[in-house]
C-alpha atoms as a PDB file:
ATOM      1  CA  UNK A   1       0.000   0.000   0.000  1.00  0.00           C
ATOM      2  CA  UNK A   2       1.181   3.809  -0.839  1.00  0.00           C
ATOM      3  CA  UNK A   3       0.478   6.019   1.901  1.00  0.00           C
ATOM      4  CA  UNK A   4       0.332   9.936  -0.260  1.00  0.00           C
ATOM      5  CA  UNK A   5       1.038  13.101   1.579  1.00  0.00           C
ATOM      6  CA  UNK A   6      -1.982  14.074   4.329  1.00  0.00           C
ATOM      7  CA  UNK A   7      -0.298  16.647   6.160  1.00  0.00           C
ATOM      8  CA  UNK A   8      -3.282  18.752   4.911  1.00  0.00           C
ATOM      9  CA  UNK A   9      -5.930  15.989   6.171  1.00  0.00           C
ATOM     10  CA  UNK A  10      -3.948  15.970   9.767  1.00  0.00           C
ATOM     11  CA  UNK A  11      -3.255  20.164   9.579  1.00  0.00           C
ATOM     12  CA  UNK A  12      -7.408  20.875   9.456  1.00  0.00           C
ATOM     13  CA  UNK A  13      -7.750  18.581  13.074  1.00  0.00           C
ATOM     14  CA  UNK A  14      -6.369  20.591  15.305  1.00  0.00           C
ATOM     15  CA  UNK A  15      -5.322  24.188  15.518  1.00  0.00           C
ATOM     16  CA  UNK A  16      -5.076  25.931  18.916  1.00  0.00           C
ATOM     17  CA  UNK A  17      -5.756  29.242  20.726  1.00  0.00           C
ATOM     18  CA  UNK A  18      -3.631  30.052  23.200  1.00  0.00           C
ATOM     19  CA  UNK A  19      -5.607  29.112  25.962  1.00  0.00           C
ATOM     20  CA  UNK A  20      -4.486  25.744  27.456  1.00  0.00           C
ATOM     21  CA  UNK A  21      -6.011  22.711  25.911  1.00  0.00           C
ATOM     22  CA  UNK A  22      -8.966  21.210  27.530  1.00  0.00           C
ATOM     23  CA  UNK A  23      -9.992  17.735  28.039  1.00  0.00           C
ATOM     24  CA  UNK A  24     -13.683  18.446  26.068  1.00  0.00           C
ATOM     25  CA  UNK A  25     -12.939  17.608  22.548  1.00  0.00           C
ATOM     26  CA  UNK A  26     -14.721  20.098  19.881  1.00  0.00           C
ATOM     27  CA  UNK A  27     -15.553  18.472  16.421  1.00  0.00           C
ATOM     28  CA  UNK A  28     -13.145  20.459  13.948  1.00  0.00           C
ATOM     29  CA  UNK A  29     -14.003  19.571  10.767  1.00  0.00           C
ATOM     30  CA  UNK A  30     -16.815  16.743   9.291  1.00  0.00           C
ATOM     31  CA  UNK A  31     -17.164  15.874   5.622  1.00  0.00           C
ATOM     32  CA  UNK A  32     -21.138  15.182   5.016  1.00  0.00           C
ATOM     33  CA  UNK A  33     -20.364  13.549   1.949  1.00  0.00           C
ATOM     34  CA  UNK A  34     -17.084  11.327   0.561  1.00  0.00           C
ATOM     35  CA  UNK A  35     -14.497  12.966  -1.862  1.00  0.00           C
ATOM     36  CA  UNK A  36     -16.201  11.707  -4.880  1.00  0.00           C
ATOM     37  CA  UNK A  37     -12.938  10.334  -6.346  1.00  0.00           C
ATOM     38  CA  UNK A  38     -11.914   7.867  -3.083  1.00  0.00           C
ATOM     39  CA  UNK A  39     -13.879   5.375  -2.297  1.00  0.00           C
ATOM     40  CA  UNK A  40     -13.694   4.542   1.309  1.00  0.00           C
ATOM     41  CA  UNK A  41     -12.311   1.666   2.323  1.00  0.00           C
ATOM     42  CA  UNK A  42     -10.814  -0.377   5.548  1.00  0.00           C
ATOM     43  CA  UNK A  43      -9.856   1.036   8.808  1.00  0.00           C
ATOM     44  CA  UNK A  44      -6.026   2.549   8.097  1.00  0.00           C
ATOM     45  CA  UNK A  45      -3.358   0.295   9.611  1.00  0.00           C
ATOM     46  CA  UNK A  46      -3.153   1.278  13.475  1.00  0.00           C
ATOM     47  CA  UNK A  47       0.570   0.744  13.640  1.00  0.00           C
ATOM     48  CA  UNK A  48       1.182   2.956  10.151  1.00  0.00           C
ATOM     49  CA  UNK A  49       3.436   5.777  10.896  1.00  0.00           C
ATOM     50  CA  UNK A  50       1.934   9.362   9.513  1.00  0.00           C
ATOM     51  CA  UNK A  51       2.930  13.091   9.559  1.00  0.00           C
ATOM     52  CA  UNK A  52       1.249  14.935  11.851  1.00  0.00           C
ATOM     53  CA  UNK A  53       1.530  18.861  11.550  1.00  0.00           C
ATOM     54  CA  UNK A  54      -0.059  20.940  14.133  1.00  0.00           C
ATOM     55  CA  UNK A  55      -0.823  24.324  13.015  1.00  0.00           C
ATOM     56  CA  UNK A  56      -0.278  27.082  15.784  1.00  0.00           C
ATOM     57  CA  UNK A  57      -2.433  29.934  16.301  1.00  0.00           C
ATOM     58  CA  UNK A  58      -0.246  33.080  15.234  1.00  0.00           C
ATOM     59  CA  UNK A  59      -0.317  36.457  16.612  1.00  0.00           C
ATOM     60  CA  UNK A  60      -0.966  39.777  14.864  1.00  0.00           C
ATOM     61  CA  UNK A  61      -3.167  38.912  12.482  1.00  0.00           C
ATOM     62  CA  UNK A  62      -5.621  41.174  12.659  1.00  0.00           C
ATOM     63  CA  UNK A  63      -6.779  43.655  10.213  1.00  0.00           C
ATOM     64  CA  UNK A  64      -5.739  46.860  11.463  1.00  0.00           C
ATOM     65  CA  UNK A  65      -2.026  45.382  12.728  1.00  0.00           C
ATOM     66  CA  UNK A  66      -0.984  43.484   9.456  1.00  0.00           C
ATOM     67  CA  UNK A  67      -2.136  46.700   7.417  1.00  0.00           C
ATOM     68  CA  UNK A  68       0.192  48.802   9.343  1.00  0.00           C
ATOM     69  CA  UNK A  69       2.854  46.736   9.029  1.00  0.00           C
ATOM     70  CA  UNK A  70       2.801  46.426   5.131  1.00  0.00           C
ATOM     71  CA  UNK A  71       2.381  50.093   5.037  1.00  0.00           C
ATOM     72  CA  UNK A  72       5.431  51.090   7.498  1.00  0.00           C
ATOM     73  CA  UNK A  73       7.413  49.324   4.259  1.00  0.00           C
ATOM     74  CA  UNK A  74       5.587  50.156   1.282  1.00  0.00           C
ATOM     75  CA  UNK A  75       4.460  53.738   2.138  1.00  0.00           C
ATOM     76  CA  UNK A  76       7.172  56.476   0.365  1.00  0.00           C
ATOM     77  CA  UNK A  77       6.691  58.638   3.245  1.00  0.00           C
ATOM     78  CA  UNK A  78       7.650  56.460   5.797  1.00  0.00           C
ATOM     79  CA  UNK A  79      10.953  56.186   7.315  1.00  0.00           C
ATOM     80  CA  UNK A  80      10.800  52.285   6.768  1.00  0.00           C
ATOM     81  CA  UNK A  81       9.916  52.669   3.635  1.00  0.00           C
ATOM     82  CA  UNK A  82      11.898  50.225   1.605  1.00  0.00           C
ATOM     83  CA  UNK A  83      12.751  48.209   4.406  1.00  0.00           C
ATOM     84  CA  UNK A  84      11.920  44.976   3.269  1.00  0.00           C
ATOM     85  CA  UNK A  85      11.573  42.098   6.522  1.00  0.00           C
ATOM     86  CA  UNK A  86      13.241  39.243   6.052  1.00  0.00           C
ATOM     87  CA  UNK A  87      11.672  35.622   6.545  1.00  0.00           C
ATOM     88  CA  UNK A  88      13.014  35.834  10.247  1.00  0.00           C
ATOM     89  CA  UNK A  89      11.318  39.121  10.647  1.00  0.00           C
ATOM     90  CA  UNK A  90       8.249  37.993   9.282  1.00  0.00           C
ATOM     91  CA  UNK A  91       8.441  35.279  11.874  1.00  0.00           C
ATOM     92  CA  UNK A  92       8.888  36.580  14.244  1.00  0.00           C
ATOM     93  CA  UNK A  93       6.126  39.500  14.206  1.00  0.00           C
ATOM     94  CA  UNK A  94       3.525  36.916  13.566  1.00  0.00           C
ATOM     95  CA  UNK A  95       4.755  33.831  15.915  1.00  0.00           C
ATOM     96  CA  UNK A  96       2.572  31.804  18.088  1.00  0.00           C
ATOM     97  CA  UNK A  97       3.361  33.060  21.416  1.00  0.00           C
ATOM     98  CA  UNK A  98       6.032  30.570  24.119  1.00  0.00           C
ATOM     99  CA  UNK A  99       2.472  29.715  25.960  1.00  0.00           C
ATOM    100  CA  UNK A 100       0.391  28.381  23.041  1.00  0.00           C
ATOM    101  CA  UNK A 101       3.506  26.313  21.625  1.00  0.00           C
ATOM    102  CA  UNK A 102       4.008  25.495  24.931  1.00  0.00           C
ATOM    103  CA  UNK A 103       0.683  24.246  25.709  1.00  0.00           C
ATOM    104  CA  UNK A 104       0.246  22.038  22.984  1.00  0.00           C
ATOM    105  CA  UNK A 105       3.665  20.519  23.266  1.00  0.00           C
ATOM    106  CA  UNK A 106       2.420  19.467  27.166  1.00  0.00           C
ATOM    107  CA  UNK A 107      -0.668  18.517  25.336  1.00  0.00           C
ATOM    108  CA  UNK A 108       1.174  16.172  23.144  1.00  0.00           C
ATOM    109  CA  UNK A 109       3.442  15.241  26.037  1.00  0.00           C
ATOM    110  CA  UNK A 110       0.655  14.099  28.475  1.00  0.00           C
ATOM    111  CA  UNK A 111      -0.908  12.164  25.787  1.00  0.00           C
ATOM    112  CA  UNK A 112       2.162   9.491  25.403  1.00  0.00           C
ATOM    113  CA  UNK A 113       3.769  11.533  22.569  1.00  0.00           C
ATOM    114  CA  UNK A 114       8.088  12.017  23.901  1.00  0.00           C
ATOM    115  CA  UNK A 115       9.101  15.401  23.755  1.00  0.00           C
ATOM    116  CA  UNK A 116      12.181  14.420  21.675  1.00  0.00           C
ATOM    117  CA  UNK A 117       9.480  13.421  18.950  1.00  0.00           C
ATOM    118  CA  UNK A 118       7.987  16.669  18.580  1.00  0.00           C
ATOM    119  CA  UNK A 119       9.757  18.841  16.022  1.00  0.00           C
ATOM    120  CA  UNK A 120       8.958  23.068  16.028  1.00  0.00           C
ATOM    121  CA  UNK A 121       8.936  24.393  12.548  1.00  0.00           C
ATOM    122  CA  UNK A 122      11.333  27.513  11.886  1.00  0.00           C
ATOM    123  CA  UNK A 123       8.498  29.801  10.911  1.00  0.00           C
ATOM    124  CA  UNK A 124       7.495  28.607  14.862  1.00  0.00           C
ATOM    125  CA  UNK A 125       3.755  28.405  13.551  1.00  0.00           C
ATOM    126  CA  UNK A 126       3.730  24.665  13.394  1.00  0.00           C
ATOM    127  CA  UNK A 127       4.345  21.462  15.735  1.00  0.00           C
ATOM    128  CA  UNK A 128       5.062  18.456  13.915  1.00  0.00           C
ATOM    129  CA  UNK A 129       6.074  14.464  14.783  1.00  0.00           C
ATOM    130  CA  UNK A 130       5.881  11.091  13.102  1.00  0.00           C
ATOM    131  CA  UNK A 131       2.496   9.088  14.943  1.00  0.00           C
ATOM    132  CA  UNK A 132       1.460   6.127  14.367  1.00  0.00           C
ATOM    133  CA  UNK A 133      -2.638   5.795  12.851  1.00  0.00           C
ATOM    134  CA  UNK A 134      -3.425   4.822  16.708  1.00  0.00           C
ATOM    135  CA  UNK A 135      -1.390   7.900  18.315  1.00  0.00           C
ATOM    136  CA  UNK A 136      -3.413   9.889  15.990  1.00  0.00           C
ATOM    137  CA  UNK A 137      -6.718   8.531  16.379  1.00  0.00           C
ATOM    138  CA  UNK A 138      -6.274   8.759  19.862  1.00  0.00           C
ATOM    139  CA  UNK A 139      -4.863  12.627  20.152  1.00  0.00           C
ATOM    140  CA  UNK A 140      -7.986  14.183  17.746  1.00  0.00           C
ATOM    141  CA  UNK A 141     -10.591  10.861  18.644  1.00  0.00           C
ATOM    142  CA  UNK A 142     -11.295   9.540  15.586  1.00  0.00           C
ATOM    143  CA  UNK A 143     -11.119   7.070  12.903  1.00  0.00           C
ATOM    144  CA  UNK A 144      -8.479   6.808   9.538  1.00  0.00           C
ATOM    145  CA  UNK A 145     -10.020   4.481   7.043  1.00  0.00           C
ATOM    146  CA  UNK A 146      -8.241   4.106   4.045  1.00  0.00           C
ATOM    147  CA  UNK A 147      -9.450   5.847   0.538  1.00  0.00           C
ATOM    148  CA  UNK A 148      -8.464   4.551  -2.325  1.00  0.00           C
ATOM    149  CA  UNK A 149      -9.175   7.081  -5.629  1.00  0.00           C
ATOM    150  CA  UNK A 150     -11.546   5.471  -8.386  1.00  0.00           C
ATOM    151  CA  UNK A 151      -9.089   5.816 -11.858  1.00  0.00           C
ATOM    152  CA  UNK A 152      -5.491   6.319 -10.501  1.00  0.00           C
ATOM    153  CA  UNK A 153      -3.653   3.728  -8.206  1.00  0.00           C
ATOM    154  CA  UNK A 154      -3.722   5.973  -5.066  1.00  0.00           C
ATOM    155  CA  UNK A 155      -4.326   5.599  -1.616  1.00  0.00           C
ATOM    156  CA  UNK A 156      -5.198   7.807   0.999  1.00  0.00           C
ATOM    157  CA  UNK A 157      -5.481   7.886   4.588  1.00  0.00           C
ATOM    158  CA  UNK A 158      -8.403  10.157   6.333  1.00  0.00           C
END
């Protein structure tokens, strides 16, 4: 069996405020009807190893903050004007903050998942580690079936 890239299947389960994580799960996402391409098929492999990215809630993203920002750089009459930020800058003005990464990491921690697993992206906006189908089941309580796509030799896992 192939297993395809579902980084953006595991991404959409779980993104987190920076409040600390409760023990009431909240239904993220459900699909009312199958992709009409994949047919669904057996339960996924508990012991199959996946990607699981978990998207961070950034700061500074609203409106009014992001606007000024782009126009301290782009406006000619302002003294930054020119003064292009570089990918570090950029992450840094719109990083989760130490709590939320922090939260989700004890999260992750307290729910079997070694600390040494758990990998912080450089742009700091995203958790990832390698789980297994039952890790991930377990973390965002659900179910990965297997979906295999109608005309091409593909298989997914959601």
């Amino acid at each position: 069996m192939r297993f395809t890239s579902i980084a953006a299947f595991l991404a959409a389960f779980a993104t987190f405020s920076n409040a600390a994580p409760t023990s009431k799960a909240i239904l993220h996402e459900k699909r009312d009807q199958p992709l009409s391409r994949y047919v669904r098929g057996a339960r996924a492999d508990a012991q199959a190893v996946l990607p699981i990215r978990i998207g961070l809630t950034q700061t500074n993203l609203d409106e009014e903050s992001v606007y000024a920002k782009l126009m301290d750089v782009a406006h000619p009459a302002s003294p930054n004007f020119g003064k292009h930020w570089s990918a570090a800058d950029v992450h840094g003005a719109f990083a989760p903050t130490e709590e939320t990464m922090e939260s989700v990491k004890a999260w992750l921690v307290a729910a079997g998942i070694a600390s040494e697993r758990i990998r912080h992206y450089e742009n700091r906006a995203w958790l990832a580690f390698e789980g297994t189908v039952a890790e991930a089941e377990a973390l965002f309580k659900t179910e990965y079936y297997e979906h295999a796509h109608t005309s091409r030799n593909e298989l997914r896992v959601g």
